[in-house]
C-alpha atoms as a PDB file:
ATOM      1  CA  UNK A   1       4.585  10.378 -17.191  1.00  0.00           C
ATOM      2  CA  UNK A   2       4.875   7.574 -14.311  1.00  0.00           C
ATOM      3  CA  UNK A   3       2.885   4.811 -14.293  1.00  0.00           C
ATOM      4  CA  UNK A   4       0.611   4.238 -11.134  1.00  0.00           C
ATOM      5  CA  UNK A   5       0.779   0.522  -9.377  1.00  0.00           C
ATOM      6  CA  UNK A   6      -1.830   0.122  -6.730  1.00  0.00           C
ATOM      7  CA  UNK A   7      -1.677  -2.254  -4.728  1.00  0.00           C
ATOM      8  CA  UNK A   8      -4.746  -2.885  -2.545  1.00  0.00           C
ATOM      9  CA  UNK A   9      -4.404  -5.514   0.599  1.00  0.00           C
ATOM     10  CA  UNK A  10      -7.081  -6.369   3.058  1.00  0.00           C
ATOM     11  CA  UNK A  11      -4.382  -5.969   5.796  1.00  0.00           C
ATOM     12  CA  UNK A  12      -3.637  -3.050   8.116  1.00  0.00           C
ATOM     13  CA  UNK A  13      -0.131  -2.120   6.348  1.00  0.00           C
ATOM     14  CA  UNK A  14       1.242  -0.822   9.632  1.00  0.00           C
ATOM     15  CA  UNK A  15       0.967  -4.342  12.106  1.00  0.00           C
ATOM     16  CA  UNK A  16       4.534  -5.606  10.461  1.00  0.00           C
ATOM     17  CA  UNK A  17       4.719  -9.275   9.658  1.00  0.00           C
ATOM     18  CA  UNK A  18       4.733 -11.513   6.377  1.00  0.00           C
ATOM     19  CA  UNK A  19       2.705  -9.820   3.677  1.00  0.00           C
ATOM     20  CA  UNK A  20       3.039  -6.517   5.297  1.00  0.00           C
ATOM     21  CA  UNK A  21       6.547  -7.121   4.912  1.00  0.00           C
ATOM     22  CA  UNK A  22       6.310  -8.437   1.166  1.00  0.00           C
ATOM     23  CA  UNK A  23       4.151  -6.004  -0.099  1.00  0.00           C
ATOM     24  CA  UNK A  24       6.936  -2.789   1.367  1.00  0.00           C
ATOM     25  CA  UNK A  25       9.678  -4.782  -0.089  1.00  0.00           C
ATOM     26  CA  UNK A  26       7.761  -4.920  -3.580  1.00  0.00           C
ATOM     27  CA  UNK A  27       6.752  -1.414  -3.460  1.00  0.00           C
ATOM     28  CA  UNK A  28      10.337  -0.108  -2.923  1.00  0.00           C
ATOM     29  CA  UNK A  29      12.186  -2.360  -5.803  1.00  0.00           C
ATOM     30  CA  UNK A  30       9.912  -0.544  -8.589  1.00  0.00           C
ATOM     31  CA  UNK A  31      12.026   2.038 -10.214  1.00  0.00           C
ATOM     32  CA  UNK A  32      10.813   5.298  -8.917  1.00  0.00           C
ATOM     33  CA  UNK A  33      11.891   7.206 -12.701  1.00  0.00           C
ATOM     34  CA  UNK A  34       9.007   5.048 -14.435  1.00  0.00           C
ATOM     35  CA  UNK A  35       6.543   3.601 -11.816  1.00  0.00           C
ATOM     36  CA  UNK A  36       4.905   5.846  -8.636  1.00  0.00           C
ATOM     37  CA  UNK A  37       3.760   2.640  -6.002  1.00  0.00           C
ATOM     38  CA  UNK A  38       0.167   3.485  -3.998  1.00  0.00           C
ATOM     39  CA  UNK A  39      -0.672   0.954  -1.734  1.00  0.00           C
ATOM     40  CA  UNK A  40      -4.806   1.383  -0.432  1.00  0.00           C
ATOM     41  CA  UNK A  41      -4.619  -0.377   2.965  1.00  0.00           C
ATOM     42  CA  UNK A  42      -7.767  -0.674   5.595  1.00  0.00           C
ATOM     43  CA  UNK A  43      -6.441   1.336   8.067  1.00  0.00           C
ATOM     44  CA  UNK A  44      -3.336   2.584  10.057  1.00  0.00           C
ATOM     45  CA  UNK A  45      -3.592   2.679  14.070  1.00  0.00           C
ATOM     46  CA  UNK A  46      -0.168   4.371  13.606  1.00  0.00           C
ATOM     47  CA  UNK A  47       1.422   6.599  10.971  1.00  0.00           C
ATOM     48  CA  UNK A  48       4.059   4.942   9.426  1.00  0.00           C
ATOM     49  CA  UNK A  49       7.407   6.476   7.284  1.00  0.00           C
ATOM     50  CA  UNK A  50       7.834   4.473   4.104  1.00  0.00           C
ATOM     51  CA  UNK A  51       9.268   7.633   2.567  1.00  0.00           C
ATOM     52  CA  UNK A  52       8.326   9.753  -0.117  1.00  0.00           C
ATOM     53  CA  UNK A  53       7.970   7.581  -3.198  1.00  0.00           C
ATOM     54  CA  UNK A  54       5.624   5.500  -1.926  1.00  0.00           C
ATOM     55  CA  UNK A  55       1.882   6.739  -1.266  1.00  0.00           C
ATOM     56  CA  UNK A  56      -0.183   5.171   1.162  1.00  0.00           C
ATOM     57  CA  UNK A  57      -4.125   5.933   1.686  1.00  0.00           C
ATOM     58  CA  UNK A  58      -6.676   4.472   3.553  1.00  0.00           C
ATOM     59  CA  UNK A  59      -9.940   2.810   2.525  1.00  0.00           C
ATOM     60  CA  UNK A  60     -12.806   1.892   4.907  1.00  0.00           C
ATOM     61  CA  UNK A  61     -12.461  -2.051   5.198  1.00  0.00           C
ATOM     62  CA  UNK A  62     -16.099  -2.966   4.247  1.00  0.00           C
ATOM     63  CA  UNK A  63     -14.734  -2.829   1.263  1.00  0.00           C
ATOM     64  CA  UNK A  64     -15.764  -6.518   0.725  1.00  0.00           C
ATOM     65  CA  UNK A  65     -19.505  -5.895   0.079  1.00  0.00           C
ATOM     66  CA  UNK A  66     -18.305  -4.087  -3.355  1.00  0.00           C
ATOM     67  CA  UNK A  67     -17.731  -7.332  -5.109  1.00  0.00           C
ATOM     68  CA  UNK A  68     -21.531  -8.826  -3.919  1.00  0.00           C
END
């Protein structure tokens, strides 16, 4: 059985730049035998292909009031 890393950013995941950038790069080293990547992102104005091994979903962005 894989092993699921989330990562969750406060970042649309499609506007490319630094941690965008990072965070792709991460999510593609992982070896894809023992480790399925999901990375929650606010939103996506466009779809994006990151390929198959990696999952991406969407959260709503208000997610900030969870941790009040």
């Amino acid at each position: 059985m894989k092993k699921v890393i989330l990562y969750l950013v406060d970042y649309p995941l499609d506007i490319i730049g630094g941690a965008q950038g990072s965070t792709l790069e991460i999510a593609k080293a992982l070896d894809f035998k023992r480790f399925r990547p999901v990375i929650a992102t606010p939103y996506l104005e466009k779809q994006i292909d990151i390929g198959k091994e990696i999952k991406v979903i969407e959260y709503n962005n208000d997610f900030k009031n969870i941790f009040k």
